[in-house]
N, C-alpha and C. Protein backbone atom coordinates (compact mmCIF):
# COMPACT_ATOMS: atom_id res chain seq x y z
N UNK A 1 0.84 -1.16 0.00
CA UNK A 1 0.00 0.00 0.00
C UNK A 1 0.90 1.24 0.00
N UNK A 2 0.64 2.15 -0.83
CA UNK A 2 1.66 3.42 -0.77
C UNK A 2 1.21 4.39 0.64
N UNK A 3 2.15 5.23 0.86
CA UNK A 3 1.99 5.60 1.84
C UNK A 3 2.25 7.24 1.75
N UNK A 4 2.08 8.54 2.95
CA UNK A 4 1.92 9.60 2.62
C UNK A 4 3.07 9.91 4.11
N UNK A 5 4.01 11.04 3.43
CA UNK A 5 4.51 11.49 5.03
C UNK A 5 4.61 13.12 4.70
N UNK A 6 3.79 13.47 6.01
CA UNK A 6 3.39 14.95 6.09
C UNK A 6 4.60 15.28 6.99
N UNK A 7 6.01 16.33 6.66
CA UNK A 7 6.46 16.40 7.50
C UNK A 7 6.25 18.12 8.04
N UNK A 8 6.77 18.02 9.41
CA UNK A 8 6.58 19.56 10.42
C UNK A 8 7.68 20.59 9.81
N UNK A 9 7.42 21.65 10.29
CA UNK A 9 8.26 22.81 9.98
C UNK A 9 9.54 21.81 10.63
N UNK A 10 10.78 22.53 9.95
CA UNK A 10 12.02 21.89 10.74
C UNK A 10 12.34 22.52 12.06
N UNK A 11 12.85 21.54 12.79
CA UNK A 11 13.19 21.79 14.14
C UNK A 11 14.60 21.25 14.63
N UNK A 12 14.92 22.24 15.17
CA UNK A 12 16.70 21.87 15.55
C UNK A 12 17.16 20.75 15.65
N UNK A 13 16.32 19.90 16.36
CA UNK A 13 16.25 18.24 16.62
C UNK A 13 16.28 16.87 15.76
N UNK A 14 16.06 18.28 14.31
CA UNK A 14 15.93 16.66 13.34
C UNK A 14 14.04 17.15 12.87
N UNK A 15 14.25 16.61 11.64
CA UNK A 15 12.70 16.58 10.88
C UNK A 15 11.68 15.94 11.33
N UNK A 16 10.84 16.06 12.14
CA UNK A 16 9.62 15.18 12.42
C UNK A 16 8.44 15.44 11.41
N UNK A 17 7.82 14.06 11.15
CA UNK A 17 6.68 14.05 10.62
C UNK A 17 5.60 12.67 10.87
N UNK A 18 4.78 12.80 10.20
CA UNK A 18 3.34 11.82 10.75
C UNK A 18 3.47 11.01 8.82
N UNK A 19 3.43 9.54 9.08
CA UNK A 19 3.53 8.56 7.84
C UNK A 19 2.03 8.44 8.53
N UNK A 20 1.01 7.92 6.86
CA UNK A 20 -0.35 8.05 6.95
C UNK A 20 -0.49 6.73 5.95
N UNK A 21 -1.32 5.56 5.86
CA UNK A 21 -1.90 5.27 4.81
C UNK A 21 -2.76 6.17 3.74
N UNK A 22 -3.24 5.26 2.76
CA UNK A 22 -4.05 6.18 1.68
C UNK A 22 -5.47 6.96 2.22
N UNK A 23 -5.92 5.96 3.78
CA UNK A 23 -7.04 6.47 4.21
C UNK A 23 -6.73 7.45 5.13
N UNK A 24 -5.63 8.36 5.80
CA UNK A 24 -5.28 9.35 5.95
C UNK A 24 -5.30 8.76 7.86
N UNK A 25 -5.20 7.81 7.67
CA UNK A 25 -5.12 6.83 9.08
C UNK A 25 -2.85 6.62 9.54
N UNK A 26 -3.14 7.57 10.69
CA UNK A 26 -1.87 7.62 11.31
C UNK A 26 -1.15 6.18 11.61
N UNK A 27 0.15 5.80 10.72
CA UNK A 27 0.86 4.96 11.23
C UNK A 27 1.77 4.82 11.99
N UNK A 28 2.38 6.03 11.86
CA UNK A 28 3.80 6.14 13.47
C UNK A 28 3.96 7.64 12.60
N UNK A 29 4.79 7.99 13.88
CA UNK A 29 5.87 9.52 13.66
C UNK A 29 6.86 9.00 12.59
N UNK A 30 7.49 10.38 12.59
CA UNK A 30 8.80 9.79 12.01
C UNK A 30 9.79 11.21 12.55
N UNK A 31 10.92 10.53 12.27
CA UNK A 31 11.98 11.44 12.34
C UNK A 31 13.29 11.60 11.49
N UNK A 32 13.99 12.26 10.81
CA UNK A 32 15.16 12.39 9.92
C UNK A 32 16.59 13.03 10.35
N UNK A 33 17.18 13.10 10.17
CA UNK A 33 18.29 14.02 10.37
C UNK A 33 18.21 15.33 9.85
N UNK A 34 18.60 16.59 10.81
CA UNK A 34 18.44 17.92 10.29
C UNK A 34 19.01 18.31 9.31
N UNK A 35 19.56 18.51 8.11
CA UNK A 35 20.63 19.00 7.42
C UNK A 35 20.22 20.43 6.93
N UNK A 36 20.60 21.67 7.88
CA UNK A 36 20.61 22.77 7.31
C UNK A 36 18.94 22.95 7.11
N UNK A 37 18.11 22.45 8.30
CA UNK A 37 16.42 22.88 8.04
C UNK A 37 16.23 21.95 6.94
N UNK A 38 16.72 20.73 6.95
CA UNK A 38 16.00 20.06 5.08
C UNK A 38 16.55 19.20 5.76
N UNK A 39 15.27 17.73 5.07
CA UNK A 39 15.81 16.40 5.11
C UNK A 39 16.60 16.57 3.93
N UNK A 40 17.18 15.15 4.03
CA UNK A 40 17.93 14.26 2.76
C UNK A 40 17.36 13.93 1.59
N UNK A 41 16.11 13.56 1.88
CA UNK A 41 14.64 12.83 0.92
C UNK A 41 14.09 14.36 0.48
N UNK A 42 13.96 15.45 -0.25
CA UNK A 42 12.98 15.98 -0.60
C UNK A 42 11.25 15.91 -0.68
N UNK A 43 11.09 16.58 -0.56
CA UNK A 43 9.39 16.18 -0.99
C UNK A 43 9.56 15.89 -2.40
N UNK A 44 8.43 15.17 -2.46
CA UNK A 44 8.31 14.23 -3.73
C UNK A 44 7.84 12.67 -3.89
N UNK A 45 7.57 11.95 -4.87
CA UNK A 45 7.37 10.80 -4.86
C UNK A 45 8.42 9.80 -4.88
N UNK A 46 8.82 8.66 -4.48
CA UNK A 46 9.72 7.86 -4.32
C UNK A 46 9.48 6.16 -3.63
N UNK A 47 9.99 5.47 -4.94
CA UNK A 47 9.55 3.95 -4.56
C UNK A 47 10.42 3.75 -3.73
N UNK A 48 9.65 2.84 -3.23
CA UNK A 48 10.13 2.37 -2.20
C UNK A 48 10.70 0.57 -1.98
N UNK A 49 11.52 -0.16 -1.94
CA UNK A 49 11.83 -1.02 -1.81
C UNK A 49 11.76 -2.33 -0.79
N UNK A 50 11.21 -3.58 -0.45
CA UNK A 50 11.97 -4.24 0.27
C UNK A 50 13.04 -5.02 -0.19
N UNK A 51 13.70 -5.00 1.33
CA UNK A 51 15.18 -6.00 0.91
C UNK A 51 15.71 -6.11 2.16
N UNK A 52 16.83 -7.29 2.35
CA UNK A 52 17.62 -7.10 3.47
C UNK A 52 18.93 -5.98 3.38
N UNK A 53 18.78 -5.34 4.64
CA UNK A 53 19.86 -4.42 4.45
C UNK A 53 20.77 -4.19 5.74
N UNK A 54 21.84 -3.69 6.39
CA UNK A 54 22.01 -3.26 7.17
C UNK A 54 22.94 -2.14 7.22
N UNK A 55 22.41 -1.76 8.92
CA UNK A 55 22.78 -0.64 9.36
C UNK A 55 24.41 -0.38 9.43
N UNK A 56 25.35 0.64 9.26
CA UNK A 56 27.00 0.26 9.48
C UNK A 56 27.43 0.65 11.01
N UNK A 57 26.53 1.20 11.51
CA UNK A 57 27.10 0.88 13.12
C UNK A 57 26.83 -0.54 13.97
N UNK A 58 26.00 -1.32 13.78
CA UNK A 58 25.77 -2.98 13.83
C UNK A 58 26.50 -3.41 12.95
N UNK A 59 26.24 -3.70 11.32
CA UNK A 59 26.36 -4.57 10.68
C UNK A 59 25.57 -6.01 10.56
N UNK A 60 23.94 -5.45 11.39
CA UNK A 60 23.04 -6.72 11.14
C UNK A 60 22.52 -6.53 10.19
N UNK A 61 21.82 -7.72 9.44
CA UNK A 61 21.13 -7.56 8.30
C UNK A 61 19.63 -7.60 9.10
N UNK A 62 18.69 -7.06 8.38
CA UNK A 62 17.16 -7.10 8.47
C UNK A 62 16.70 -6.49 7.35
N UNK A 63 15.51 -6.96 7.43
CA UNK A 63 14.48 -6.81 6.55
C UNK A 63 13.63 -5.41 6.31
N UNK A 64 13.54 -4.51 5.52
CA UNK A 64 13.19 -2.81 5.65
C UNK A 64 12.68 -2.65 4.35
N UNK A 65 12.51 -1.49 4.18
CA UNK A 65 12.05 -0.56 2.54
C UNK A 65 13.10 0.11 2.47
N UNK A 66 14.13 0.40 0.91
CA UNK A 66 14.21 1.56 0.62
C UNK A 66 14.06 2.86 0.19
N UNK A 67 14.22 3.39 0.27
CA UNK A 67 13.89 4.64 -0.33
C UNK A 67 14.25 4.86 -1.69
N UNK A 68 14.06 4.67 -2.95
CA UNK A 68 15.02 4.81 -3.88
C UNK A 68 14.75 6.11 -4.90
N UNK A 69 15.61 6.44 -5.74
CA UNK A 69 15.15 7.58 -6.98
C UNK A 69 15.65 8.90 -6.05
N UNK A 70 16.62 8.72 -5.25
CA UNK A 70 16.48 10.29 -4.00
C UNK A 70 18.24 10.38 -5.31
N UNK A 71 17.86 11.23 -5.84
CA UNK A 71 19.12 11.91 -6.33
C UNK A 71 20.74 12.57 -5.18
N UNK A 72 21.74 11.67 -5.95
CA UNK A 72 23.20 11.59 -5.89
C UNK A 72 22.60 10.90 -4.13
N UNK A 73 21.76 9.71 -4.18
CA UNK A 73 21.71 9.28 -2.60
C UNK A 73 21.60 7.99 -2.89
N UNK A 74 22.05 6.78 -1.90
CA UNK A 74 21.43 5.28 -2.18
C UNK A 74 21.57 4.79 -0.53
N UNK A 75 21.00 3.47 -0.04
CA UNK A 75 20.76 3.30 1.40
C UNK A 75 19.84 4.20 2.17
N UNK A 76 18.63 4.39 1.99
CA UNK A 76 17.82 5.36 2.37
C UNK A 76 17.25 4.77 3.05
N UNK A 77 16.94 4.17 4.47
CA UNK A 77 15.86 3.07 4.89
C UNK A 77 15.18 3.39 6.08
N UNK A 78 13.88 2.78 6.04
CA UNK A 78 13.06 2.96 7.34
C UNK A 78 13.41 2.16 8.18
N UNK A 79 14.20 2.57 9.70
CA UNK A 79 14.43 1.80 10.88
C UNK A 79 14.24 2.22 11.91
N UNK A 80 14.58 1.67 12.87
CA UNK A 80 14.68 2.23 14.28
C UNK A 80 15.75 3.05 14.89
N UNK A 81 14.98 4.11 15.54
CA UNK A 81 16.33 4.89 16.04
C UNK A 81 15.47 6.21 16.69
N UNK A 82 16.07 6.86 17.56
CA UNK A 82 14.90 8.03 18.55
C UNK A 82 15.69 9.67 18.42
N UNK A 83 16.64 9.58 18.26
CA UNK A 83 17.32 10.75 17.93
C UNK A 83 18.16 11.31 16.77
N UNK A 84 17.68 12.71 16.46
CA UNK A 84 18.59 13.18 15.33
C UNK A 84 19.38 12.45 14.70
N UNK A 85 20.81 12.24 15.82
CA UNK A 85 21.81 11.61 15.33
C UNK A 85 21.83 9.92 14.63
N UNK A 86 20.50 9.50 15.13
CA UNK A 86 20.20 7.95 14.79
C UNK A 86 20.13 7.98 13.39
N UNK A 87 20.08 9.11 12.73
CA UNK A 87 19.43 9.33 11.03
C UNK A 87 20.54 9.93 10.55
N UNK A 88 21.03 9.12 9.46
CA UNK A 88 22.11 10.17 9.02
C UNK A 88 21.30 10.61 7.46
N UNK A 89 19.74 10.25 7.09
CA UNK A 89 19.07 10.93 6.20
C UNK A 89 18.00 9.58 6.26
N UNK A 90 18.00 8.42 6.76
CA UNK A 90 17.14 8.13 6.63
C UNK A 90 15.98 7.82 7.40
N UNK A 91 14.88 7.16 7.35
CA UNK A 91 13.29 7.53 7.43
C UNK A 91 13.54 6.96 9.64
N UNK A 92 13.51 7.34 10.47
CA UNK A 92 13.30 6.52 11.57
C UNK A 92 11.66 6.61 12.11
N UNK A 93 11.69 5.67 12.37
CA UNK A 93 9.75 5.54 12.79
C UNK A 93 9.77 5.40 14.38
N UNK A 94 8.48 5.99 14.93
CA UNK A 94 8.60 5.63 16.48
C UNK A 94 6.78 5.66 16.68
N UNK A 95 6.67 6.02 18.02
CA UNK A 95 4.83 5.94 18.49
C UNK A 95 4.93 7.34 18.61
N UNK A 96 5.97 7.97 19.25
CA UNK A 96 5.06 9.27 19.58
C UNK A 96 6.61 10.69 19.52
N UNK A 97 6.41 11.60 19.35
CA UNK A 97 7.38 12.73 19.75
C UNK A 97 7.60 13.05 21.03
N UNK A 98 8.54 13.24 21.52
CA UNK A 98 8.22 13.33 22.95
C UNK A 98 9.76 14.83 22.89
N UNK A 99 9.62 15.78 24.14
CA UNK A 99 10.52 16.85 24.29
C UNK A 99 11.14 16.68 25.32
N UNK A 100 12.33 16.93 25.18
CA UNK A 100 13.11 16.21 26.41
C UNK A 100 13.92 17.44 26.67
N UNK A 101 15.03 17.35 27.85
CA UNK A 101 15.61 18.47 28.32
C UNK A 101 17.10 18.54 27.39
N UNK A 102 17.55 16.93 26.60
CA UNK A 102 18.49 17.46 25.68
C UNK A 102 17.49 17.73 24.44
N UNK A 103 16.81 17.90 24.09
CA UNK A 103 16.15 18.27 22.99
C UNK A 103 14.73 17.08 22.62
N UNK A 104 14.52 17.40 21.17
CA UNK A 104 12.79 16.43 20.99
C UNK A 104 13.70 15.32 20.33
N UNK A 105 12.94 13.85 20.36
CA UNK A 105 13.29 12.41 19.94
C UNK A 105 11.64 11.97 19.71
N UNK A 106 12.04 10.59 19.11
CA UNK A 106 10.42 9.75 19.34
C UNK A 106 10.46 8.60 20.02
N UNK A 107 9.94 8.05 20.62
CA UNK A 107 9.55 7.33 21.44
C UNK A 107 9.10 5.81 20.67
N UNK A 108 9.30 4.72 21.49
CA UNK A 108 8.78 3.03 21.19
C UNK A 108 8.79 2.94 19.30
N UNK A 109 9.67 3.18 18.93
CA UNK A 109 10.90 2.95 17.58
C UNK A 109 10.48 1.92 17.24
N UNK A 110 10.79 0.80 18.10
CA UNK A 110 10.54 -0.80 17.63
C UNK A 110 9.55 -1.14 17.59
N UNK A 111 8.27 -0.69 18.43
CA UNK A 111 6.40 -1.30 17.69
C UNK A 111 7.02 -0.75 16.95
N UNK A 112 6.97 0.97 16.66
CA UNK A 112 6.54 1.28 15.56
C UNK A 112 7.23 0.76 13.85
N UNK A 113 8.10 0.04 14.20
CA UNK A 113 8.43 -0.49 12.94
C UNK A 113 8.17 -1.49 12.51
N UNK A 114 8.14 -2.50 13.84
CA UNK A 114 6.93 -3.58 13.97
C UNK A 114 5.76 -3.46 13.39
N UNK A 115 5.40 -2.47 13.51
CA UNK A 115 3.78 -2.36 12.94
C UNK A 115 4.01 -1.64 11.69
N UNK A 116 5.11 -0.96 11.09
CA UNK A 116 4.92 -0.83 9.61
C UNK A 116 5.08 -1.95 8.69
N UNK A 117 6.15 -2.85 9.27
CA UNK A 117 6.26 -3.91 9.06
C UNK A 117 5.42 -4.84 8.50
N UNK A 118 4.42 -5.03 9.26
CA UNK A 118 3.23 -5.38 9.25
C UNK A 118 1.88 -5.27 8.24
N UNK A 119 1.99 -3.70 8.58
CA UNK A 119 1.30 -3.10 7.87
C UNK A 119 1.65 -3.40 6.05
N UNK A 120 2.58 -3.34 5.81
CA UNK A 120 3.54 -3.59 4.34
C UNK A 120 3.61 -5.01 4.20
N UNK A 121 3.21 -6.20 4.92
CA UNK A 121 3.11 -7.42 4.80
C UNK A 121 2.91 -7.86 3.97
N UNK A 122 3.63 -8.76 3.05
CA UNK A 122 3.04 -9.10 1.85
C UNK A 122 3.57 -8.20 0.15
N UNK A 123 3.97 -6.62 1.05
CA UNK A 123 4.20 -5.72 0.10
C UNK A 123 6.23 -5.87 -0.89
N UNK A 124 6.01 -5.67 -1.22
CA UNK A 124 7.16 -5.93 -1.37
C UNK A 124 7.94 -3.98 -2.34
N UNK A 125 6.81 -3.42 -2.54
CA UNK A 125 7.13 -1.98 -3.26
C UNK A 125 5.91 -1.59 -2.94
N UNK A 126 6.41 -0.25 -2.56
CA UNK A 126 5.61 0.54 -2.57
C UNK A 126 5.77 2.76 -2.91
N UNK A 127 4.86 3.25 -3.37
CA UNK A 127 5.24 4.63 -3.34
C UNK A 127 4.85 5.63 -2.40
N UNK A 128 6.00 6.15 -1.91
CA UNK A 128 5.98 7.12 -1.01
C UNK A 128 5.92 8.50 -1.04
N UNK A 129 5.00 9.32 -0.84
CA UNK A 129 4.75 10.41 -1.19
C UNK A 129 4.79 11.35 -0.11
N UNK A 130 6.10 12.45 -0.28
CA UNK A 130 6.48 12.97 0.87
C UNK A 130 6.35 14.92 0.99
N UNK A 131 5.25 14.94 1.64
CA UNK A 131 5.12 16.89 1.74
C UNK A 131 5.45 17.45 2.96
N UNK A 132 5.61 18.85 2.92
CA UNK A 132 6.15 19.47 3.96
C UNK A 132 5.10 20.59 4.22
């Protein structure tokens, strides 16, 4: 099922935004890395991939979407991770935003990828359509 991510004005903390199915039904937050007030991903449309991939601070493999078609970019993926720094441009999913005294993160990362997971069951591509 393609999916929609509305993201917030930028905030020092890194890009937050709300991923939606087509019925405008909330699936998790999200969060990106700040670069200069701009994600990595532009707004725009962009397929999306599964595959096994991994992260280079682990080096585990798992199972994710990429992001693909993001010009002079490749490894774009939806995972887990709660802060800015967890994203070096790509998609991190959580349950909720939360503001903290070192700055804003998101919260329970792992449902929430669990349940995109899920949600994409079966999917193997999909298009992602991303506004600000």
């Amino acid at each position: 099922m393609d999916l929609f991510l509305k993201r917030y004005p930028a905030d020092p903390d890194g890009m937050f935004g709300v991923l939606y199915d087509p019925e405008g039904v909330e699936i998790c937050e999200t969060l990106e890395h700040n670069f200069n007030k701009r994600a990595l991903i532009p707004p725009g449309r962009y397929r999306c991939v599964r595959g096994p991939h991994r992260l280079k601070e682990d080096g585990k493999f798992f199972e994710t979407f990429e992001v693909t078609g993001v010009t002079g970019h490749t490894g774009l993926l939806f995972h887990v991770g709660n802060y800015n720094k967890d994203s070096k441009g790509c998609i991190l999913v959580g349950d909720a935003m939360l503001a903290t005294p070192s700055g804003d993160i998101i919260t329970g990362s792992k449902s929430a990828f669990t349940r995109l997971m899920q949600v994409q069951h079966g999917v193997d591509e999909f298009f992602l359509t991303i506004t600000e």
